[in-house]
PDB file of N, CA and C in Angstrom:
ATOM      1  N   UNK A   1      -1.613 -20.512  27.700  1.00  0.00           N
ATOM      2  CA  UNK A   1      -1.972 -20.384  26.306  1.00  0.00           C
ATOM      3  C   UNK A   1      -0.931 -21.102  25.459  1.00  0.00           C
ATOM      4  N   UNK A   2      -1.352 -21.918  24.591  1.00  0.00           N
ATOM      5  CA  UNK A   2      -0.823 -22.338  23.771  1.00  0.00           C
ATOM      6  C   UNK A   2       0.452 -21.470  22.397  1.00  0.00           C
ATOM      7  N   UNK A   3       1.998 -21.627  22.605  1.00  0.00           N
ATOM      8  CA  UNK A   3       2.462 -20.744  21.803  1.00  0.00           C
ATOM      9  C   UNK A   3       2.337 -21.148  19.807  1.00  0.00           C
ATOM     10  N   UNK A   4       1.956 -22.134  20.272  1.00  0.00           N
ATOM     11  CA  UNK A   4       1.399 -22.502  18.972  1.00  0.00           C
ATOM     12  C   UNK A   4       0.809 -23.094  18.062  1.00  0.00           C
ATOM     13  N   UNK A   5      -0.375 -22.727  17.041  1.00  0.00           N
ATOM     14  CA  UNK A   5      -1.767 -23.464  17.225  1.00  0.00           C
ATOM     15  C   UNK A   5      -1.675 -23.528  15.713  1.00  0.00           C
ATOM     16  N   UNK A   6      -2.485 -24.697  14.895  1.00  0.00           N
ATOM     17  CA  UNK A   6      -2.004 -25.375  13.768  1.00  0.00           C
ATOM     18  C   UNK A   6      -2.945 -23.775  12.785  1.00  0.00           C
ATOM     19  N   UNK A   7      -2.274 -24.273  11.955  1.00  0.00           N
ATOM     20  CA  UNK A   7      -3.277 -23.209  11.059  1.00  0.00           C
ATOM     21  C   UNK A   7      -4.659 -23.916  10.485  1.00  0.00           C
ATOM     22  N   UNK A   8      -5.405 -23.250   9.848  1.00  0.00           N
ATOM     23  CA  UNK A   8      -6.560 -23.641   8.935  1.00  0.00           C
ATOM     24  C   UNK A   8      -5.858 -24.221   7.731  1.00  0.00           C
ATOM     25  N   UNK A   9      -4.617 -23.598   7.299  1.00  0.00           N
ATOM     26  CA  UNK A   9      -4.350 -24.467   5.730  1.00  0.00           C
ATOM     27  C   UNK A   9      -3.981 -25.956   6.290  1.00  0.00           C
ATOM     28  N   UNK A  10      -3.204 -26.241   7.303  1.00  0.00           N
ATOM     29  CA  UNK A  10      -2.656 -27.165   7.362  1.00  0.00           C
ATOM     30  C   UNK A  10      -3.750 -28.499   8.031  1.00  0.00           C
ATOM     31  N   UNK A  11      -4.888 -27.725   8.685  1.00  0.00           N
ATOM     32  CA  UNK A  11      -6.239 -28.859   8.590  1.00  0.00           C
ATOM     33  C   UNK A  11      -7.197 -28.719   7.125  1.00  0.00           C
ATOM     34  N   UNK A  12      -6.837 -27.564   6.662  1.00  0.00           N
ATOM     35  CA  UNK A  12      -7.478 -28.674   5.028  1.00  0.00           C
ATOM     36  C   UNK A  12      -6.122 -29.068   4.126  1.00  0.00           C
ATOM     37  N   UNK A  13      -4.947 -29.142   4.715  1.00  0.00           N
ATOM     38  CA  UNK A  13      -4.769 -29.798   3.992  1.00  0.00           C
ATOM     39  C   UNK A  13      -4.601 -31.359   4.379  1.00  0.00           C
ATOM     40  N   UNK A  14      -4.653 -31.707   5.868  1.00  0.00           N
ATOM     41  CA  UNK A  14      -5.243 -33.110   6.507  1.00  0.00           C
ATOM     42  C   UNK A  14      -6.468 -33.313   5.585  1.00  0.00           C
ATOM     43  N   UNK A  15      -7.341 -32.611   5.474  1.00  0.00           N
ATOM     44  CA  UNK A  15      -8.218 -33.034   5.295  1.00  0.00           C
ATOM     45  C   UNK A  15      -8.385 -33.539   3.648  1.00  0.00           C
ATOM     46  N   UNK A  16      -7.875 -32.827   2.776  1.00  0.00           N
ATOM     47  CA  UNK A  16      -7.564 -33.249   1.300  1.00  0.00           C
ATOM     48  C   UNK A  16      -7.134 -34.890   1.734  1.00  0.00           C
ATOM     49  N   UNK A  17      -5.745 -34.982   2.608  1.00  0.00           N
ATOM     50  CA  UNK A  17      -5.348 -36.002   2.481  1.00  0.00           C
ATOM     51  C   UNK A  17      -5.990 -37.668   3.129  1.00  0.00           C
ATOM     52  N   UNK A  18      -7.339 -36.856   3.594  1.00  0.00           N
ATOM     53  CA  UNK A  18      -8.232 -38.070   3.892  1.00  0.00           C
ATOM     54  C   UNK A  18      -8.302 -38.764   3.075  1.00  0.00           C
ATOM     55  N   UNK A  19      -8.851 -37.694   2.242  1.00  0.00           N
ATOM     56  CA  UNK A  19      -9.339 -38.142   1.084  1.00  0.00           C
ATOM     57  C   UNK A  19      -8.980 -39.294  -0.059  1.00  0.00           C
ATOM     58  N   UNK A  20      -7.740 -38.957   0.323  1.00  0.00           N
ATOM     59  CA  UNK A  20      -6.742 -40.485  -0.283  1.00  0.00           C
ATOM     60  C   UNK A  20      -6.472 -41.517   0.287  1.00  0.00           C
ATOM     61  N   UNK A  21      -6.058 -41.239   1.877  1.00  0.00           N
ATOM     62  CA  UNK A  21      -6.024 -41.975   2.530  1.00  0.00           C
ATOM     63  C   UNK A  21      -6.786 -43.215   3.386  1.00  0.00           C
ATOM     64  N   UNK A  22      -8.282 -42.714   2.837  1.00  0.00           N
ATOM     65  CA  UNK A  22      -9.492 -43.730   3.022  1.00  0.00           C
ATOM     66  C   UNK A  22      -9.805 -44.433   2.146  1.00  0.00           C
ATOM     67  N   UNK A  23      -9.692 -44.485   0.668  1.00  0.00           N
ATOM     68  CA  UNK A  23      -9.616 -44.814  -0.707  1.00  0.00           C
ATOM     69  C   UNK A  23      -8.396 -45.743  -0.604  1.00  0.00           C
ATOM     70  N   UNK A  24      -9.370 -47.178  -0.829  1.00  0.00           N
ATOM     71  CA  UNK A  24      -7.685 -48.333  -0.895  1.00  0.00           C
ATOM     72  C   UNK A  24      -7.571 -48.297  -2.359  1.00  0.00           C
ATOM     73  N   UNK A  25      -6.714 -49.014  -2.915  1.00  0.00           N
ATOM     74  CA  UNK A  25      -5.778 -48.998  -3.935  1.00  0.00           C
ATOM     75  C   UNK A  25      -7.375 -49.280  -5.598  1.00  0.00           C
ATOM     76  N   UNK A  26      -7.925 -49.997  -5.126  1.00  0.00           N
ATOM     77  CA  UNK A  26      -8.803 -50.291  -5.815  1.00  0.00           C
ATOM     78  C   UNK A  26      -9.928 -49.453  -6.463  1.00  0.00           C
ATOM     79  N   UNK A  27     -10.935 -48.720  -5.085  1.00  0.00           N
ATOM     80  CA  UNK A  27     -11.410 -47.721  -5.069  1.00  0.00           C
ATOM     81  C   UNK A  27     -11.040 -46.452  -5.966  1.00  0.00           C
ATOM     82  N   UNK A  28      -9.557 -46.054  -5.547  1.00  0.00           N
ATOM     83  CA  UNK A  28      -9.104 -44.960  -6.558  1.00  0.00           C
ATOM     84  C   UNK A  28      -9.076 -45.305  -8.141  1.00  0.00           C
ATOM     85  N   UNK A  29      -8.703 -46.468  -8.225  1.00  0.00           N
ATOM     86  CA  UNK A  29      -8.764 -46.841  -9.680  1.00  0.00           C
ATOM     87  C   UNK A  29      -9.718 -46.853 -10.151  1.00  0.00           C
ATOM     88  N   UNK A  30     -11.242 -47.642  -9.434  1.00  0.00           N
ATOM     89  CA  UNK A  30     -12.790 -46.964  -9.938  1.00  0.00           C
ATOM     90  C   UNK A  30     -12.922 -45.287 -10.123  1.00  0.00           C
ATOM     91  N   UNK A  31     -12.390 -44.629  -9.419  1.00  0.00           N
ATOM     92  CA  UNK A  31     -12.432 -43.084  -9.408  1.00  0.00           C
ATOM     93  C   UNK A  31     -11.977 -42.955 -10.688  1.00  0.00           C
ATOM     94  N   UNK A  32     -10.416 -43.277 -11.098  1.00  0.00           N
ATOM     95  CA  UNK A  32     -10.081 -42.732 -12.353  1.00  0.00           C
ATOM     96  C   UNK A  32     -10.561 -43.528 -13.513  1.00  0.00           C
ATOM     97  N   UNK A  33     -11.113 -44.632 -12.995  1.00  0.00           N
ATOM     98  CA  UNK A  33     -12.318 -44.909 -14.550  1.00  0.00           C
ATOM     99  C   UNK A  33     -13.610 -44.265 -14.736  1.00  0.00           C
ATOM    100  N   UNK A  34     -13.872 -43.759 -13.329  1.00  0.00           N
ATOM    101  CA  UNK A  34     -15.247 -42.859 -13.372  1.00  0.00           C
ATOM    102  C   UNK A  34     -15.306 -41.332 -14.442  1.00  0.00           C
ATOM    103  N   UNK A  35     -14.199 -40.724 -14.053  1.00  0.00           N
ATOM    104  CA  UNK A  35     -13.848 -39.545 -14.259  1.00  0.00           C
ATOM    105  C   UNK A  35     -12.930 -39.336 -15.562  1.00  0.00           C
ATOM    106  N   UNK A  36     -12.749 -40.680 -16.113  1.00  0.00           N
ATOM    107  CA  UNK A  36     -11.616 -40.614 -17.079  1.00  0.00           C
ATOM    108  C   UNK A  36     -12.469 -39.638 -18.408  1.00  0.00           C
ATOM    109  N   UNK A  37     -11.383 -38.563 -18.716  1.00  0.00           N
ATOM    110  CA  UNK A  37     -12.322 -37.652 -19.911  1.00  0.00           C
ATOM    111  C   UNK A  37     -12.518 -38.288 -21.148  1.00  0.00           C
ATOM    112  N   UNK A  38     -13.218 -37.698 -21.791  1.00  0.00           N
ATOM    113  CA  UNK A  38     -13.723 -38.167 -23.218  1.00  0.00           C
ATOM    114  C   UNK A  38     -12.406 -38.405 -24.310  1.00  0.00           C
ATOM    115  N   UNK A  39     -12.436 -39.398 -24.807  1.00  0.00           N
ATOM    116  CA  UNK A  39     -11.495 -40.103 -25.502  1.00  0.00           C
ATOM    117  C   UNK A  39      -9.961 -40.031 -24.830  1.00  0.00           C
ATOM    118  N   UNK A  40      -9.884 -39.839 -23.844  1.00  0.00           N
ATOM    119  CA  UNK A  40      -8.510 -40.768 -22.787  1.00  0.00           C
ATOM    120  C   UNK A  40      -8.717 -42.165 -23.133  1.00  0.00           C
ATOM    121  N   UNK A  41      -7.232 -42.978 -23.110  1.00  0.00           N
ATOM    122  CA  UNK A  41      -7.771 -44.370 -23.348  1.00  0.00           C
ATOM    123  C   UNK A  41      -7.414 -45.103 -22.138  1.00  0.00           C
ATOM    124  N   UNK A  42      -7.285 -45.995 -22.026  1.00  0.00           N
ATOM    125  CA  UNK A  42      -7.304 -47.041 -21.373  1.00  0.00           C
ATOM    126  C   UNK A  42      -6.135 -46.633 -19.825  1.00  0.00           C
ATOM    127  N   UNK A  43      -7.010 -46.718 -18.560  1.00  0.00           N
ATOM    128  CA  UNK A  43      -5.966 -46.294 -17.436  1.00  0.00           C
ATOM    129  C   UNK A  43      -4.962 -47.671 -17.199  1.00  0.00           C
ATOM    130  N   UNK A  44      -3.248 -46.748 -16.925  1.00  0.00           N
ATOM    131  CA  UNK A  44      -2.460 -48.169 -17.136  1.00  0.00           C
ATOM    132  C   UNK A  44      -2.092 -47.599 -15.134  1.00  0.00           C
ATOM    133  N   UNK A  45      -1.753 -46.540 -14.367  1.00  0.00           N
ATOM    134  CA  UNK A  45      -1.780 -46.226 -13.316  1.00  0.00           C
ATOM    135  C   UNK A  45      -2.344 -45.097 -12.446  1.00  0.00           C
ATOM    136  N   UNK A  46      -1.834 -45.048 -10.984  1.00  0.00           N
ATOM    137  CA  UNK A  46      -2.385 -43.946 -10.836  1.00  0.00           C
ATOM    138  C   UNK A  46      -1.152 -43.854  -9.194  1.00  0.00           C
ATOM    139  N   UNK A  47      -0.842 -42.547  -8.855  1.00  0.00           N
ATOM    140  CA  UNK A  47      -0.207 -42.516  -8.405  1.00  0.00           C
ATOM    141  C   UNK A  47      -0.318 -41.333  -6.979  1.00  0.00           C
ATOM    142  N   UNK A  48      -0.410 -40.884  -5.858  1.00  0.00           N
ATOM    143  CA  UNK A  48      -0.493 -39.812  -5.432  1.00  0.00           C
ATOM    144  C   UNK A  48       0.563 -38.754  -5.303  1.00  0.00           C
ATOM    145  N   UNK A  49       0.370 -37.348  -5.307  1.00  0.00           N
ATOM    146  CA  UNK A  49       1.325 -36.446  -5.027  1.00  0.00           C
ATOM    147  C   UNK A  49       0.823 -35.704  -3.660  1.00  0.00           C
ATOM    148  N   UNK A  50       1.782 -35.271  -3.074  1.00  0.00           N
ATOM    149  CA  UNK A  50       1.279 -34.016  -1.607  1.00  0.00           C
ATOM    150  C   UNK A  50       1.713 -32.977  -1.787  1.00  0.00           C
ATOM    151  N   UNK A  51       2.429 -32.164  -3.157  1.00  0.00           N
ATOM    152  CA  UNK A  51       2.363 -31.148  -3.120  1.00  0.00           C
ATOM    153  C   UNK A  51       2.878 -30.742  -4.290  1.00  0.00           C
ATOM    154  N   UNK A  52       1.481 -30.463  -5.520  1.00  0.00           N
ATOM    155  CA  UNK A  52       0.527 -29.598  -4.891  1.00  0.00           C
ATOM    156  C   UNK A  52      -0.358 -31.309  -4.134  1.00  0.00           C
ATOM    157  N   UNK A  53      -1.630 -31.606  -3.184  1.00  0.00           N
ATOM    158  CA  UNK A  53      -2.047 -32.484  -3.123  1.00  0.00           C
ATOM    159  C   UNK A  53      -3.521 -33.149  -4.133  1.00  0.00           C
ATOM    160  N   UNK A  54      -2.879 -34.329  -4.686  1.00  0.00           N
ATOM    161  CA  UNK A  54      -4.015 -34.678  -6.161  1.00  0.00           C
ATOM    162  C   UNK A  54      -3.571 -36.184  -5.894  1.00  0.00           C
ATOM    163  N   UNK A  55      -4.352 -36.710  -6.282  1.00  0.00           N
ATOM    164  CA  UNK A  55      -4.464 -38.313  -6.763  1.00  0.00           C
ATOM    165  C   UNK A  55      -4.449 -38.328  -8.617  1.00  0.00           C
ATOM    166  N   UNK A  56      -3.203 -38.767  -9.206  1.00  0.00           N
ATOM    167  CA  UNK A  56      -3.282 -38.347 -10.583  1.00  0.00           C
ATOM    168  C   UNK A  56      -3.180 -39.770 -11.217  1.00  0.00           C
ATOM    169  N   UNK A  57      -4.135 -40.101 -12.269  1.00  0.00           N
ATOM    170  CA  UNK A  57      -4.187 -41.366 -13.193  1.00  0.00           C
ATOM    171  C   UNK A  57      -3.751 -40.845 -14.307  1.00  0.00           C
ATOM    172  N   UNK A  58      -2.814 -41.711 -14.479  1.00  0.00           N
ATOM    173  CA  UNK A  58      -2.125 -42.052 -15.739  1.00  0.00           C
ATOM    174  C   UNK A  58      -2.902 -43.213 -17.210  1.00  0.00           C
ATOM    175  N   UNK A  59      -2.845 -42.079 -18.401  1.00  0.00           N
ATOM    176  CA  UNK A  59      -3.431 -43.053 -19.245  1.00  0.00           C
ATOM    177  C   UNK A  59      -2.455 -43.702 -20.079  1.00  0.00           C
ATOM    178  N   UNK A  60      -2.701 -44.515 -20.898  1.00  0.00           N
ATOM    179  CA  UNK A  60      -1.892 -44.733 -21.889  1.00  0.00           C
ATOM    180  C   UNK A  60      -1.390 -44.019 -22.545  1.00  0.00           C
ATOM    181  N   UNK A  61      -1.760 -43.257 -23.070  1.00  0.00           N
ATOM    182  CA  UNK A  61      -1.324 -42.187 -24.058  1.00  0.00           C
ATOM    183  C   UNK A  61      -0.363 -41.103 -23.305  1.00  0.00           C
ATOM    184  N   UNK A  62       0.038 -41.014 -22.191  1.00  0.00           N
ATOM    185  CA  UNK A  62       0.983 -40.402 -21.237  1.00  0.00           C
ATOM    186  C   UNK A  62       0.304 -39.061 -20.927  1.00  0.00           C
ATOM    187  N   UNK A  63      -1.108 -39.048 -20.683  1.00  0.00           N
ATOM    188  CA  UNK A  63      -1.778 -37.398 -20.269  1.00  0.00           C
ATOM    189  C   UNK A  63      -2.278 -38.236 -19.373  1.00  0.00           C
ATOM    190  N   UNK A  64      -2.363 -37.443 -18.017  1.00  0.00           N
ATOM    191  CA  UNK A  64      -2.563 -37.441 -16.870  1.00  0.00           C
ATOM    192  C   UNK A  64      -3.796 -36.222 -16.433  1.00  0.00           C
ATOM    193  N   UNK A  65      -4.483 -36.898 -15.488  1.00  0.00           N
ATOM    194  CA  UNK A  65      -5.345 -36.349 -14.934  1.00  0.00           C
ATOM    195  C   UNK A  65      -5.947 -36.625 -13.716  1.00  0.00           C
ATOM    196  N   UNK A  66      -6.432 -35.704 -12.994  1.00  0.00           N
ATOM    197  CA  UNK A  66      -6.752 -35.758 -11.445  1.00  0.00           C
ATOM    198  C   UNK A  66      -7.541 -35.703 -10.601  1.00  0.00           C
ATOM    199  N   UNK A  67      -8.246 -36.537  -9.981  1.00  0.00           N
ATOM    200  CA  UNK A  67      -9.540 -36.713  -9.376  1.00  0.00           C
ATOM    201  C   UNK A  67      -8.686 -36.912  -7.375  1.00  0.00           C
ATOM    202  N   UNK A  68     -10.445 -36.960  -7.394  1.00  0.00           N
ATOM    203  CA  UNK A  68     -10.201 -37.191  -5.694  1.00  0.00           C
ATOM    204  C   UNK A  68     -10.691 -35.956  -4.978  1.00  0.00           C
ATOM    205  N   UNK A  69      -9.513 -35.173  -4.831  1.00  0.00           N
ATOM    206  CA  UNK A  69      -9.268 -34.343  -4.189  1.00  0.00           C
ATOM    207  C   UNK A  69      -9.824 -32.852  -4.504  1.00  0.00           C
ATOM    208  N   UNK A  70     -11.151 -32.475  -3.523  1.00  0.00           N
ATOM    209  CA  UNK A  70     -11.684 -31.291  -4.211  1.00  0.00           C
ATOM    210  C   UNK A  70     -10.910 -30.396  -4.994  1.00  0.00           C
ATOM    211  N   UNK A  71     -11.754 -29.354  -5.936  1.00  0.00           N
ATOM    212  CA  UNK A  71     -10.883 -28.476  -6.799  1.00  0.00           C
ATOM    213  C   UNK A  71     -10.396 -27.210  -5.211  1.00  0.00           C
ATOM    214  N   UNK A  72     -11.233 -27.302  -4.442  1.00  0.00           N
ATOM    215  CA  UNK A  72     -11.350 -25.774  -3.693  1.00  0.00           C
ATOM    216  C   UNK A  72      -9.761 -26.203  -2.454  1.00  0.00           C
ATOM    217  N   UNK A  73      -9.720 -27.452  -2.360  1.00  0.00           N
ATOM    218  CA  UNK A  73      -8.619 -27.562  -1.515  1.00  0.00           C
ATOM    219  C   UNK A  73      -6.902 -26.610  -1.686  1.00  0.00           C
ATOM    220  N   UNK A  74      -6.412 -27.113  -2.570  1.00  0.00           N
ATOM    221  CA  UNK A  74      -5.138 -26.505  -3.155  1.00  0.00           C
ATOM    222  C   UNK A  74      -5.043 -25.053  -3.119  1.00  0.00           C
ATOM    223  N   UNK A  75      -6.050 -24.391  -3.697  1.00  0.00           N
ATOM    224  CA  UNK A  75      -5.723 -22.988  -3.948  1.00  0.00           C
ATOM    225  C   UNK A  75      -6.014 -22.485  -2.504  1.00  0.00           C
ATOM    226  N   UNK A  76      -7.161 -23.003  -1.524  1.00  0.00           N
ATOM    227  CA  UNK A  76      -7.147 -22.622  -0.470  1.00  0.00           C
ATOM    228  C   UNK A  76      -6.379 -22.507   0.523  1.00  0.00           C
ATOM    229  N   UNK A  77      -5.136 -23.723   0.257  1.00  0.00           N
ATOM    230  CA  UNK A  77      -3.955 -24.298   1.068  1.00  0.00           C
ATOM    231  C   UNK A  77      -3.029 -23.104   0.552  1.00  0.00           C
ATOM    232  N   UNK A  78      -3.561 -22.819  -0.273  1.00  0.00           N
ATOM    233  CA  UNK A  78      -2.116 -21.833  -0.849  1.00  0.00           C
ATOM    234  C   UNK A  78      -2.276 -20.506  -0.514  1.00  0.00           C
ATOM    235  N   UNK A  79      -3.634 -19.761  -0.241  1.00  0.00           N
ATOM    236  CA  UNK A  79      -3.951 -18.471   0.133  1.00  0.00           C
ATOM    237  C   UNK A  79      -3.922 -18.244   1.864  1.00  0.00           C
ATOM    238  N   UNK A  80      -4.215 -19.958   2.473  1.00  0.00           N
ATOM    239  CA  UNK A  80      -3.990 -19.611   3.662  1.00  0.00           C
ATOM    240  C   UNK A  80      -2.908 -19.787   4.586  1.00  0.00           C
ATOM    241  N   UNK A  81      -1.520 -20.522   3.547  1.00  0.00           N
ATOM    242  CA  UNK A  81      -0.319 -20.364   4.199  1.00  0.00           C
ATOM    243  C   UNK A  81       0.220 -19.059   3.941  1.00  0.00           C
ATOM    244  N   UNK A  82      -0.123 -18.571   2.613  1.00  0.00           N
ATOM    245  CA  UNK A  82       0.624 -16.911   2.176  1.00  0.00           C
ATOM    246  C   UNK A  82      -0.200 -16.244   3.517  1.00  0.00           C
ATOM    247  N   UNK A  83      -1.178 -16.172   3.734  1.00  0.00           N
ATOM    248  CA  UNK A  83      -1.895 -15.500   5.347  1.00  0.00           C
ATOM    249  C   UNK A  83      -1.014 -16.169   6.388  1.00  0.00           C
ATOM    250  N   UNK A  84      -0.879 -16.854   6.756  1.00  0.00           N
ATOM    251  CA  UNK A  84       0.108 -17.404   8.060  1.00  0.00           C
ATOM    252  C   UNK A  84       1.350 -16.806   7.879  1.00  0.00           C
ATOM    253  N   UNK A  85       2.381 -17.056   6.468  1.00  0.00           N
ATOM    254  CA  UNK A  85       3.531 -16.436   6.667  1.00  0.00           C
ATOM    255  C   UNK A  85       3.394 -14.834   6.551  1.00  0.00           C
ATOM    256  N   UNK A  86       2.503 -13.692   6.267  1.00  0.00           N
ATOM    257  CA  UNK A  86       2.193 -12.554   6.420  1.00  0.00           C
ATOM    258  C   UNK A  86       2.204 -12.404   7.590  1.00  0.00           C
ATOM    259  N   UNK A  87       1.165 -13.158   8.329  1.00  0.00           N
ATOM    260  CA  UNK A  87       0.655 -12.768   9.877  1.00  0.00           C
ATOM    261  C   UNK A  87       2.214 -12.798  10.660  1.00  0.00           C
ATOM    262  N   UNK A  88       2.944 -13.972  10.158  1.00  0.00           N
ATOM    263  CA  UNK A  88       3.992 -14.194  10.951  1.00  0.00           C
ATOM    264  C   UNK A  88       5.161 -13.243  11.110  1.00  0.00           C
ATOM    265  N   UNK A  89       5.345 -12.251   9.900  1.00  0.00           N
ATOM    266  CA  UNK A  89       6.208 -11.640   9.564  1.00  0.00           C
ATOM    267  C   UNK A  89       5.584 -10.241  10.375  1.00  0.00           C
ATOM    268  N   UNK A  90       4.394 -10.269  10.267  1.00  0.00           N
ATOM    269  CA  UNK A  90       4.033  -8.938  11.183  1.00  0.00           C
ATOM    270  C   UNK A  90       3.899  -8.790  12.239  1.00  0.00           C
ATOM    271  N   UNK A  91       3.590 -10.102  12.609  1.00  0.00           N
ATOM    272  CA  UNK A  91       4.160 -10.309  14.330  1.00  0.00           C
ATOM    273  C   UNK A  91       5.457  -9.922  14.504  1.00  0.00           C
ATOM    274  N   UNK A  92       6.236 -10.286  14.166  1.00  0.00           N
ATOM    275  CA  UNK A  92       8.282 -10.360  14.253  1.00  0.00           C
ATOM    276  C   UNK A  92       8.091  -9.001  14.107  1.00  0.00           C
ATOM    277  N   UNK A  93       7.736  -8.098  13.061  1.00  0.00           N
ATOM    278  CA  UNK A  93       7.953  -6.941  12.543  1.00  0.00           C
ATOM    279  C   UNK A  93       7.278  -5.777  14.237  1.00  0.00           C
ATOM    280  N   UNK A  94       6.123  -6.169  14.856  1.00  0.00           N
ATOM    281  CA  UNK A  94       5.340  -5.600  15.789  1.00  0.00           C
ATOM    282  C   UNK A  94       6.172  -5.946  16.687  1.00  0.00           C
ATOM    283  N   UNK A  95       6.758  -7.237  17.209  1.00  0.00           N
ATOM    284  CA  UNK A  95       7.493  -7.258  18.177  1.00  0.00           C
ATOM    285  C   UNK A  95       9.095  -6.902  18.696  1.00  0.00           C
ATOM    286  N   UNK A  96       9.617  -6.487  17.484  1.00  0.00           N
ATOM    287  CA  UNK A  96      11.218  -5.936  17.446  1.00  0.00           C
ATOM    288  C   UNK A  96      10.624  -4.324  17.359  1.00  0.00           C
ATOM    289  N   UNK A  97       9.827  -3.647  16.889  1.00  0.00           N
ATOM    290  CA  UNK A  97       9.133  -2.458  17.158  1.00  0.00           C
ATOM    291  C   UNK A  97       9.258  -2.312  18.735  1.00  0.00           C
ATOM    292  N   UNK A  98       8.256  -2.955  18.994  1.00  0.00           N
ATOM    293  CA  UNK A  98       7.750  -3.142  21.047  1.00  0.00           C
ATOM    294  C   UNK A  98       9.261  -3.182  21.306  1.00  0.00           C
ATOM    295  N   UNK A  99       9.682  -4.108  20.965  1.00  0.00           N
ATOM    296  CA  UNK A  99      11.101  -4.606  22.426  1.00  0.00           C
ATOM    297  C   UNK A  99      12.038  -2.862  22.097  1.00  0.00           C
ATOM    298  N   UNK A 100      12.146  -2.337  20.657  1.00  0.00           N
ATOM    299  CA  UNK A 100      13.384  -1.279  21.005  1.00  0.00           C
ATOM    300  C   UNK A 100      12.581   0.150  21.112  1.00  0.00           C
ATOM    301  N   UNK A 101      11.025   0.119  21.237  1.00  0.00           N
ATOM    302  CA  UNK A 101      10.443   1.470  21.669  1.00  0.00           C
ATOM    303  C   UNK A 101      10.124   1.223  23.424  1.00  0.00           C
ATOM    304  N   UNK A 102      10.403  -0.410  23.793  1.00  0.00           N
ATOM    305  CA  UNK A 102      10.604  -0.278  25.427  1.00  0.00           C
ATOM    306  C   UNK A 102      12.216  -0.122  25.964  1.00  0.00           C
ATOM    307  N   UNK A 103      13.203   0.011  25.089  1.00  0.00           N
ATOM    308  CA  UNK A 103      14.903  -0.179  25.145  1.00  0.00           C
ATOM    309  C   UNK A 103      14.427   1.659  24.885  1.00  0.00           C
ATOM    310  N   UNK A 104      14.001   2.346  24.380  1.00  0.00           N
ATOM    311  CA  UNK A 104      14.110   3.985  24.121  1.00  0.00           C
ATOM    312  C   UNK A 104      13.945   3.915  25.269  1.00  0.00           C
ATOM    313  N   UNK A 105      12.623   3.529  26.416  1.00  0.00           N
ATOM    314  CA  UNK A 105      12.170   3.934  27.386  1.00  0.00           C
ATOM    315  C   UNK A 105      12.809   4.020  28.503  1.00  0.00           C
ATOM    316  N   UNK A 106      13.393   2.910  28.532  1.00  0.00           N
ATOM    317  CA  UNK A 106      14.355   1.910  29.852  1.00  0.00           C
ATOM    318  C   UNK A 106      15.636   2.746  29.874  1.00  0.00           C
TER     319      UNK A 106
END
């Protein structure tokens, strides 16, 4: 058995980062002219971040905004590492239990 197996946050968060990573330089820039909001002006860049993970275009006017990358990704990445480091801590917590209620025994 494997001692250790990737989590679910950390394949969506591969998977967010497809999302950028299939999108060449050009493509994304159609994205942030697609999506650019009502009276934003003119896009001068656009840049990626991985954490939190967003593809963010920059307008002229210095307000930024973020396409690409579903809305449901991030918060999901974030509820299912707080679940991994829980699980993890209750493992440690279950297993120093076990090892000194088998040290009472022994």
């Amino acid at each position: 058995m494997c001692p250790w197996r990737p989590s679910p946050g950390i394949a969506l968060y591969l998977w967010g980062c497809l999302h950028l990573l299939f999108l060449e330089d050009q493509e994304q820039a159609e994205e942030c002219e697609r999506r650019r909001p009502e009276g934003a002006p003119t896009l001068v860049g656009h840049r990626g971040d991985f954490i939190p993970l967003r593809l963010i275009c920059e307008s002229s006017n210095g307000r930024d905004y973020s396409v690409i990358i579903p809305d449901y990704v991030n918060p999901s990445i974030a509820v299912l590492m707080l679940l991994a480091l829980l699980s993890a801590a209750a493992s440690g917590i279950f297993r120093r239990r076990r090892r000194t209620s088998q040290r009472a025994k022994g």
